[in-house]
PDB file of N, CA and C in Angstrom:
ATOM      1  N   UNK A   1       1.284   6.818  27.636  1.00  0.00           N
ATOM      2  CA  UNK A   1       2.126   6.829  26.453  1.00  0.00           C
ATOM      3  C   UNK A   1       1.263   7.191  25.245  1.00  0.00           C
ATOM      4  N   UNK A   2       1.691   7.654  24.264  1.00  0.00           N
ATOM      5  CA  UNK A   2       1.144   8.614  23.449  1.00  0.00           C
ATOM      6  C   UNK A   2       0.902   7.291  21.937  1.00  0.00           C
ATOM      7  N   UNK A   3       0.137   7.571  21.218  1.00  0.00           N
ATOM      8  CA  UNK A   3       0.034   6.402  20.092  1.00  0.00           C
ATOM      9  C   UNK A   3       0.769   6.264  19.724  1.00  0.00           C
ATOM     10  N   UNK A   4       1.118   7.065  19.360  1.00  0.00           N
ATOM     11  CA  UNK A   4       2.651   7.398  18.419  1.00  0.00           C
ATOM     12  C   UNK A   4       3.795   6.548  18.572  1.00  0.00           C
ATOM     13  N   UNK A   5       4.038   6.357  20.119  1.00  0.00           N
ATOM     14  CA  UNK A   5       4.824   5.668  21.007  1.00  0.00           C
ATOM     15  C   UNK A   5       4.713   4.319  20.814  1.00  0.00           C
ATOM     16  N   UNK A   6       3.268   4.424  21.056  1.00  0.00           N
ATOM     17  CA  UNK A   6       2.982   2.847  21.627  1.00  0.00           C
ATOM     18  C   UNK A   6       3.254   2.582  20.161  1.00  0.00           C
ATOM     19  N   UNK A   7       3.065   2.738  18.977  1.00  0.00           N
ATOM     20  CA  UNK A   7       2.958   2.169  17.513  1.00  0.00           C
ATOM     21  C   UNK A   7       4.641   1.830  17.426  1.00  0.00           C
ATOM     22  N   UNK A   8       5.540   2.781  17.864  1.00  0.00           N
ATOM     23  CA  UNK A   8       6.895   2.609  17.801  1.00  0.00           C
ATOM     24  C   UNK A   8       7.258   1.159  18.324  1.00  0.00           C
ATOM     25  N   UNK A   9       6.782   1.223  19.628  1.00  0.00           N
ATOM     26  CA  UNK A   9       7.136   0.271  20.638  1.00  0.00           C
ATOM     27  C   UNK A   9       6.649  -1.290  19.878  1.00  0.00           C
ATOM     28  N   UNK A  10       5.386  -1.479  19.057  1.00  0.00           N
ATOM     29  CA  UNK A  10       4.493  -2.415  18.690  1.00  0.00           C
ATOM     30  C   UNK A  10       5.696  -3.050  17.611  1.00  0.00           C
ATOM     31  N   UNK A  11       5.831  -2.005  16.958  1.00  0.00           N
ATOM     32  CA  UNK A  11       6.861  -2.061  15.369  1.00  0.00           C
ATOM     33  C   UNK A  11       8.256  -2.459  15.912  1.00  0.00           C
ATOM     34  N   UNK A  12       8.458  -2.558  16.608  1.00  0.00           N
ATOM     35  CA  UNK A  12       9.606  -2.124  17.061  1.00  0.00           C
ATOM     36  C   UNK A  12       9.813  -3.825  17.262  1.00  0.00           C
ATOM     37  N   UNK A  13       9.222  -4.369  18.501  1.00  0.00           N
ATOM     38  CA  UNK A  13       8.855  -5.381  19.146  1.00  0.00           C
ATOM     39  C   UNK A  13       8.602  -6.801  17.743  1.00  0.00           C
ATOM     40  N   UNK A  14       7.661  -6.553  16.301  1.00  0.00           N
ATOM     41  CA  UNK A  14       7.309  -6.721  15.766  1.00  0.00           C
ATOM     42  C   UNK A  14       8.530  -7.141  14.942  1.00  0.00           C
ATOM     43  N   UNK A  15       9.504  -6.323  14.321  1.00  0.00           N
ATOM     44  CA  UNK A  15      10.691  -6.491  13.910  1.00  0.00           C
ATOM     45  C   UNK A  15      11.612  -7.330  14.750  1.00  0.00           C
ATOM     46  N   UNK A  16      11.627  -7.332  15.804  1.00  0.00           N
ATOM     47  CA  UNK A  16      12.928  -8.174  16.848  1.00  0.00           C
ATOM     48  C   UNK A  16      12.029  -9.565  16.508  1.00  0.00           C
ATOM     49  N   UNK A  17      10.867  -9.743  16.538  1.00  0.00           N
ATOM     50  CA  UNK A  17      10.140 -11.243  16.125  1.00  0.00           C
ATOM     51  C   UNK A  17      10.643 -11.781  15.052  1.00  0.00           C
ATOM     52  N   UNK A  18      10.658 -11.064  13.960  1.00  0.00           N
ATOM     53  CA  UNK A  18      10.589 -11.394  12.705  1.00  0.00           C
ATOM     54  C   UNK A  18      11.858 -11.514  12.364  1.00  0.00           C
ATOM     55  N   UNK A  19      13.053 -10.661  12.605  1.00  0.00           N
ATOM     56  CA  UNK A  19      14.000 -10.489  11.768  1.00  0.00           C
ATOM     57  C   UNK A  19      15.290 -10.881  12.528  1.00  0.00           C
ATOM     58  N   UNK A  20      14.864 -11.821  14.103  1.00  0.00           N
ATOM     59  CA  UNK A  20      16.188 -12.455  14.752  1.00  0.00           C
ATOM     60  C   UNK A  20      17.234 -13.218  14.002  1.00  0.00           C
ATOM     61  N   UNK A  21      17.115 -14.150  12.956  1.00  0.00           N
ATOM     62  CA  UNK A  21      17.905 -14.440  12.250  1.00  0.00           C
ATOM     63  C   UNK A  21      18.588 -13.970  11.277  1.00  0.00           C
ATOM     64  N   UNK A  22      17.893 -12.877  10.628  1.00  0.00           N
ATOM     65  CA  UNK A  22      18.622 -11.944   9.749  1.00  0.00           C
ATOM     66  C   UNK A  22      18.642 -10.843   9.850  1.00  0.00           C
ATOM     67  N   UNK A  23      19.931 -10.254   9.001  1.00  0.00           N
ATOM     68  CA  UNK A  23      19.998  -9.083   8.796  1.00  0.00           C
ATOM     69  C   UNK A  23      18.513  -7.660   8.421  1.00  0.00           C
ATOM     70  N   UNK A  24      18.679  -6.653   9.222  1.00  0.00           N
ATOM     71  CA  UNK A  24      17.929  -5.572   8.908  1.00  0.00           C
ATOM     72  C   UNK A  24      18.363  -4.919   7.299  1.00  0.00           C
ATOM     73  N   UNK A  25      17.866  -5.464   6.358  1.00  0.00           N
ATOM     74  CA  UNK A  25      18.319  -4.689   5.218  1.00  0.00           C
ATOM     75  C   UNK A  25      16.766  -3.326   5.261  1.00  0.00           C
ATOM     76  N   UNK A  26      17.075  -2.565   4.366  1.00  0.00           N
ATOM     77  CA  UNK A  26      16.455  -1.876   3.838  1.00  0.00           C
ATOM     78  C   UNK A  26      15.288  -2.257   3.503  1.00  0.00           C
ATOM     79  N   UNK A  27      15.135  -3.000   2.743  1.00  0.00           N
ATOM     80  CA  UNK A  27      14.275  -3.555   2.036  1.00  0.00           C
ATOM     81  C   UNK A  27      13.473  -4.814   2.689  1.00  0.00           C
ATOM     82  N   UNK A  28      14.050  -5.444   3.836  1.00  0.00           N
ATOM     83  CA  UNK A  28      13.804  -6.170   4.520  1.00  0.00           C
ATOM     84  C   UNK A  28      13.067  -5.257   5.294  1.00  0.00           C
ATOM     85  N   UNK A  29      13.288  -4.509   5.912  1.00  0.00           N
ATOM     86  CA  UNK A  29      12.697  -3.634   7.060  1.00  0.00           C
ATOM     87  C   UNK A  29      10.998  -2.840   6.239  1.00  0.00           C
ATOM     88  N   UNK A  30      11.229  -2.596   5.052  1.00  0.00           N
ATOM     89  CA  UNK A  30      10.104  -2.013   4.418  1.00  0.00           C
ATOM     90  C   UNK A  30       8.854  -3.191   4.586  1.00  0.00           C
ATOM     91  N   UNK A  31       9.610  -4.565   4.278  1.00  0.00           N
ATOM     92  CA  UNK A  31       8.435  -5.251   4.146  1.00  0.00           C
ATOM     93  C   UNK A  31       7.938  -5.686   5.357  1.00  0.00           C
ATOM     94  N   UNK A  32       8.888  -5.851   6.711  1.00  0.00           N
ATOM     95  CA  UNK A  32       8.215  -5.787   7.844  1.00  0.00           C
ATOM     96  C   UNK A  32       7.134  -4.557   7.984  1.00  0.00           C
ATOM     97  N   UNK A  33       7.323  -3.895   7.623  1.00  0.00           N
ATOM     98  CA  UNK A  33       6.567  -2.584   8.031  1.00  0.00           C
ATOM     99  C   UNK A  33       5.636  -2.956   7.502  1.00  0.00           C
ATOM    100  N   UNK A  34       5.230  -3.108   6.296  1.00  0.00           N
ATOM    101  CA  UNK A  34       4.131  -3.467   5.615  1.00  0.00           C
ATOM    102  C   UNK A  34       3.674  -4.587   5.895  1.00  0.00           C
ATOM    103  N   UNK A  35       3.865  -5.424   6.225  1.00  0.00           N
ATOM    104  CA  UNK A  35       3.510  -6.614   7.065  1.00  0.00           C
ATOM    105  C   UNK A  35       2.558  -6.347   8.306  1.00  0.00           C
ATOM    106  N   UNK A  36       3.446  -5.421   9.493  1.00  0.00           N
ATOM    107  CA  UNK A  36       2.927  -4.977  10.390  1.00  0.00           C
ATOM    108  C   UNK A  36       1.390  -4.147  10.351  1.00  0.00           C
ATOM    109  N   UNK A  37       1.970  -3.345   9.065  1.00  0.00           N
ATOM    110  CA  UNK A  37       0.767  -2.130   8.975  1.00  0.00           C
ATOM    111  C   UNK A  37      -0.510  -3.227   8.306  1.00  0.00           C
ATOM    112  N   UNK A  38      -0.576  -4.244   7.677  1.00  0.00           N
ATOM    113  CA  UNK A  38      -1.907  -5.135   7.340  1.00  0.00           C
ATOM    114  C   UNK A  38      -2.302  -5.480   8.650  1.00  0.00           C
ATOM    115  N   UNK A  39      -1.110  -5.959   9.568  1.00  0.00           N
ATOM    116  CA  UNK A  39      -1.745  -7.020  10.975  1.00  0.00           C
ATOM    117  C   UNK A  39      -2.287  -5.423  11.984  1.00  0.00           C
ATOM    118  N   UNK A  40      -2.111  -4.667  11.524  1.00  0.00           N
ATOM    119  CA  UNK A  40      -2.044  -3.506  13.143  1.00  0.00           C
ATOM    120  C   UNK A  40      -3.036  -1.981  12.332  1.00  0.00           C
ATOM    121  N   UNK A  41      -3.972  -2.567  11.194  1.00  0.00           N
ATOM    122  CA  UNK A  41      -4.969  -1.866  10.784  1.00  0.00           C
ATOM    123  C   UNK A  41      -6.028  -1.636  11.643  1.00  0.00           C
ATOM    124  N   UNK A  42      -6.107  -0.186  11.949  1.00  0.00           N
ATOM    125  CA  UNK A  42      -7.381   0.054  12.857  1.00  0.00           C
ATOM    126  C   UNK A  42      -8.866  -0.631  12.062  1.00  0.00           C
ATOM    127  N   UNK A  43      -9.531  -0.226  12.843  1.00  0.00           N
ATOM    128  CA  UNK A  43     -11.315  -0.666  12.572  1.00  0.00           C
ATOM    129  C   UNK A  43     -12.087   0.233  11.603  1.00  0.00           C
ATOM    130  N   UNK A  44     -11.475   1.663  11.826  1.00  0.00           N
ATOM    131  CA  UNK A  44     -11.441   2.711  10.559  1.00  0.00           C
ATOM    132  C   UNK A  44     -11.419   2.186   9.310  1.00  0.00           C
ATOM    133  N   UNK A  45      -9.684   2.069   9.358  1.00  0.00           N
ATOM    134  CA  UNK A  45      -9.688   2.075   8.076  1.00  0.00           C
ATOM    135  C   UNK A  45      -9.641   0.347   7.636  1.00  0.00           C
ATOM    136  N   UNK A  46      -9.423  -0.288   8.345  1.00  0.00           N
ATOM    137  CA  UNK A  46     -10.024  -1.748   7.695  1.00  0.00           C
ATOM    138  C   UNK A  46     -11.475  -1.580   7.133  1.00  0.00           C
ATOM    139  N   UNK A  47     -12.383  -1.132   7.311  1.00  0.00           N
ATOM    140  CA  UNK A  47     -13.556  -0.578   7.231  1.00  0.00           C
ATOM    141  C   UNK A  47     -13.712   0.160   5.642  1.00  0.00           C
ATOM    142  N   UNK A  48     -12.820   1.118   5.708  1.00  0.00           N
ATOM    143  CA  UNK A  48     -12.421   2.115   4.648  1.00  0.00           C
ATOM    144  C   UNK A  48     -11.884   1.351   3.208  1.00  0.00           C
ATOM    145  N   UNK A  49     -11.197   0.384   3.601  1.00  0.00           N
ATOM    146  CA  UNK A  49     -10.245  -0.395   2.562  1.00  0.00           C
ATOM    147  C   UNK A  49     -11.287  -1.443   2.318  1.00  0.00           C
ATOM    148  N   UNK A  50     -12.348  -1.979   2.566  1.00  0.00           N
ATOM    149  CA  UNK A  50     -13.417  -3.391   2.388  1.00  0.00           C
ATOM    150  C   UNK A  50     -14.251  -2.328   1.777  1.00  0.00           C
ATOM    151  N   UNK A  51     -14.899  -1.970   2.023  1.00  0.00           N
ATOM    152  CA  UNK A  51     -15.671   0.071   1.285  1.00  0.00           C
ATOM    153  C   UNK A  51     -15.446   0.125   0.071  1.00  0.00           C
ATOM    154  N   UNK A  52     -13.743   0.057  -0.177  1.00  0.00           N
ATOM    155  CA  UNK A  52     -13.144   0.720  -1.523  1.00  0.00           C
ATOM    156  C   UNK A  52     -13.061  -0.392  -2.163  1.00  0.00           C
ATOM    157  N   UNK A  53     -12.810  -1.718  -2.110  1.00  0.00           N
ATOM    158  CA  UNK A  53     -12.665  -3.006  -2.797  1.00  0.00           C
ATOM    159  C   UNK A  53     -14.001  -2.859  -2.718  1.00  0.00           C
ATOM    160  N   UNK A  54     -14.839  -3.214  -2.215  1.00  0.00           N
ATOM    161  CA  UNK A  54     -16.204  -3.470  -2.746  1.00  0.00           C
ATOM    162  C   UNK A  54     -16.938  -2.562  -3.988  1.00  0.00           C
ATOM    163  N   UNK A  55     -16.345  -1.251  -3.700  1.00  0.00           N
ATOM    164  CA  UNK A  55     -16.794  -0.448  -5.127  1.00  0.00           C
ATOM    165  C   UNK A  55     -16.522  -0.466  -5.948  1.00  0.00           C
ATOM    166  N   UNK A  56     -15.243  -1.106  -6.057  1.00  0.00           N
ATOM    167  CA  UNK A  56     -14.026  -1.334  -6.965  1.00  0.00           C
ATOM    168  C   UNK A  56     -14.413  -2.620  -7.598  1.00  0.00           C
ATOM    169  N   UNK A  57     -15.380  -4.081  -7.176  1.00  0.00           N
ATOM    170  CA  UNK A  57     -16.111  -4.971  -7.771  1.00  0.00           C
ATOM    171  C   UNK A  57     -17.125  -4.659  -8.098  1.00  0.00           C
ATOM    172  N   UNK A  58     -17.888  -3.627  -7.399  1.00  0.00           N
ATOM    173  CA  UNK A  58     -19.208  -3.240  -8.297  1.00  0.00           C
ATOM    174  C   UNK A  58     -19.017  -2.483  -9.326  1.00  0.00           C
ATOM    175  N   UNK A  59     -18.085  -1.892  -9.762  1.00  0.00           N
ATOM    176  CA  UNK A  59     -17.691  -0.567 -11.010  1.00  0.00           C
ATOM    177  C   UNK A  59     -17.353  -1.982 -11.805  1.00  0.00           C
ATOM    178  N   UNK A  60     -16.594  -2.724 -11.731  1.00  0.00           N
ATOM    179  CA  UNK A  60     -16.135  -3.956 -12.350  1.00  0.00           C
ATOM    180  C   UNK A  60     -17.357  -4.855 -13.082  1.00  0.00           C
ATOM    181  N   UNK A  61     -18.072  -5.204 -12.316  1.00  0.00           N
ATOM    182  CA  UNK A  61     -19.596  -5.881 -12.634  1.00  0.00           C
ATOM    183  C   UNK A  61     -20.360  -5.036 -13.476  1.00  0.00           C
ATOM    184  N   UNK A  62     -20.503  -4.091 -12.967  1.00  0.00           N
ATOM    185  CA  UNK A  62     -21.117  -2.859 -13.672  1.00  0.00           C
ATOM    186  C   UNK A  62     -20.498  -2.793 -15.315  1.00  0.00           C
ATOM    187  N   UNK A  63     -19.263  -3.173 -15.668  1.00  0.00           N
ATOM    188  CA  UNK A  63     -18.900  -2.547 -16.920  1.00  0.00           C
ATOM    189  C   UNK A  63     -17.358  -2.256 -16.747  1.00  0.00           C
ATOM    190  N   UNK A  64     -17.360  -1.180 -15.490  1.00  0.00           N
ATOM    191  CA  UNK A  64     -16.013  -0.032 -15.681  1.00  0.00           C
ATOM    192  C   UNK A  64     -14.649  -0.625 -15.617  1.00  0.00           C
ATOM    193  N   UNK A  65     -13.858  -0.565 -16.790  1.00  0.00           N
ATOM    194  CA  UNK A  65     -12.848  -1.363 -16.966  1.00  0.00           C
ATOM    195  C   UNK A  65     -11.627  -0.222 -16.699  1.00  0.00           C
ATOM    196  N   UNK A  66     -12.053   1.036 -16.844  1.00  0.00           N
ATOM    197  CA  UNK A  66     -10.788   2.120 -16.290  1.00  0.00           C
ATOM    198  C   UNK A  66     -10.395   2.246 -17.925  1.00  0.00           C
ATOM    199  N   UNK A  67      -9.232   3.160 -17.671  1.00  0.00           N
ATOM    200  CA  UNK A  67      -8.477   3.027 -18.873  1.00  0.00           C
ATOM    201  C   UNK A  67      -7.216   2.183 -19.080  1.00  0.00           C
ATOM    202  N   UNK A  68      -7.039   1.614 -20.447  1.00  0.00           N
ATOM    203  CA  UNK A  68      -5.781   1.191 -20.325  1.00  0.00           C
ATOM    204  C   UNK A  68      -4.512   1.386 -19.996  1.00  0.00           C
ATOM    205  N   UNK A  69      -3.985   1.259 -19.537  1.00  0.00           N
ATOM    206  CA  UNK A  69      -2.128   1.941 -19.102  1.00  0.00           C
ATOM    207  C   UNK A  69      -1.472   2.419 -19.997  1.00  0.00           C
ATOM    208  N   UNK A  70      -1.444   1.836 -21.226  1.00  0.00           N
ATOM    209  CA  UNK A  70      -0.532   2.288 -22.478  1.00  0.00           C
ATOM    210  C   UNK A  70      -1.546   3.262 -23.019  1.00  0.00           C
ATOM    211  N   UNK A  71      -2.936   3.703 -22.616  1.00  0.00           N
ATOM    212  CA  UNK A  71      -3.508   4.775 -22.956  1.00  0.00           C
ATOM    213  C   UNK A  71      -2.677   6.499 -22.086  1.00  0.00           C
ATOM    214  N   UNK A  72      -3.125   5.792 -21.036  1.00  0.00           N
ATOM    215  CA  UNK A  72      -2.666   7.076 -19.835  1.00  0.00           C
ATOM    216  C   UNK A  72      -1.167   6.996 -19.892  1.00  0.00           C
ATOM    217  N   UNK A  73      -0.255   6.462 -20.576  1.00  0.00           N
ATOM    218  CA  UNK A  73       1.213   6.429 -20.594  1.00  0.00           C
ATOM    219  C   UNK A  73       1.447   7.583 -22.060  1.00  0.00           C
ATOM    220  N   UNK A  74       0.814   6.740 -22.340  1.00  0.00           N
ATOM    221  CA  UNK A  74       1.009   7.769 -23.908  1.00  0.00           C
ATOM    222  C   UNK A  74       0.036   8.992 -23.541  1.00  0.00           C
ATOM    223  N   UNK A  75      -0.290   9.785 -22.831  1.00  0.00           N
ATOM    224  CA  UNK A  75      -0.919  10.863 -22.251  1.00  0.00           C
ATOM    225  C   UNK A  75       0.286  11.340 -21.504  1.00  0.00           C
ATOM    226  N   UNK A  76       0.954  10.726 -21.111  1.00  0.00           N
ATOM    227  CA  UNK A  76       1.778  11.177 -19.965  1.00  0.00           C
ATOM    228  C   UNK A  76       3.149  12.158 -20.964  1.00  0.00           C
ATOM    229  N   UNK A  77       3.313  10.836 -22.144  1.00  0.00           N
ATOM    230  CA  UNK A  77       4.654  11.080 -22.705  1.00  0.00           C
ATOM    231  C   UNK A  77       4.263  12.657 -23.504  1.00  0.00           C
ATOM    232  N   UNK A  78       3.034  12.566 -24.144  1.00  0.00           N
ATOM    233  CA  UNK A  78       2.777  13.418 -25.029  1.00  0.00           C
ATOM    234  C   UNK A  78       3.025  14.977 -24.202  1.00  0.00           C
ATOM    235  N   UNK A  79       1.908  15.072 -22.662  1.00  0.00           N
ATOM    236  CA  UNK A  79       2.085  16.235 -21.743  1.00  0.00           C
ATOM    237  C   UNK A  79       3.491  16.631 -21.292  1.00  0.00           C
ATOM    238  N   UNK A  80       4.066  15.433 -21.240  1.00  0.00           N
ATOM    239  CA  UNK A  80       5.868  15.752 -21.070  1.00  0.00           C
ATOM    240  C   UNK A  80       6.651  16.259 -22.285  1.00  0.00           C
ATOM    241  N   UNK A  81       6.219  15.764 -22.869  1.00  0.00           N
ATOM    242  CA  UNK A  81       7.054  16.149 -24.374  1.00  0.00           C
ATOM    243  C   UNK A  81       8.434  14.723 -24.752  1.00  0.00           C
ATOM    244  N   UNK A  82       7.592  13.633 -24.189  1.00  0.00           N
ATOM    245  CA  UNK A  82       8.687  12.959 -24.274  1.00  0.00           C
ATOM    246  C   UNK A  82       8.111  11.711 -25.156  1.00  0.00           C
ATOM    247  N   UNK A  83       7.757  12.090 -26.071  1.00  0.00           N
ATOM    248  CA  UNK A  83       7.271  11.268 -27.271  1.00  0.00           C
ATOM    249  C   UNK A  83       7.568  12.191 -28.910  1.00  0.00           C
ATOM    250  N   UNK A  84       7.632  11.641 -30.243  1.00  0.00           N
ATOM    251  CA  UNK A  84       7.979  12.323 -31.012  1.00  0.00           C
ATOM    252  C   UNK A  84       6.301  12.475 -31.731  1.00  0.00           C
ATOM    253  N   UNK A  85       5.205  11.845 -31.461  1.00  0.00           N
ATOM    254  CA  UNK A  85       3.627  12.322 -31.597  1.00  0.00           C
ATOM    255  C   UNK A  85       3.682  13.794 -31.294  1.00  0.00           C
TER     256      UNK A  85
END
């Protein structure tokens, strides 16, 4: 059986656990998924994601605070034309 499959089959299986008492909403089903996809992270990218948080506390320690949001928002509105600036 092909990964692809087996991931169907996992998710699949994963949801009938979780969601016997209730309804499959939409939104219910998203957060199973996301649920699933934290518990059913390969070694890759668990690997990849501890990597990126860790650089992400050293840029932090270091100083790098990023930019503010209402900086890059008001960048956004101005490139759109959806500010009167």
């Amino acid at each position: 059986m092909s990964t692809t499959a087996d991931e169907l089959k996992s998710f699949n299986q994963f949801v009938q656990e979780h969601s016997a008492d209730e309804r499959a909403s939409t939104s219910r089903l998203s957060e199973l998924f996301d649920l699933w996809m934290l518990q059913n992270t390969s070694g890759d990218d668990y690997a990849e994601n501890v990597a990126a948080v860790n650089a992400s506390i050293e840029d932090f320690l270091n100083g790098e605070r990023g930019t503010p949001a209402g900086d890059d928002s008001l960048q956004l509105r101005k490139q759109f034309g959806l500010t009167s600036e």
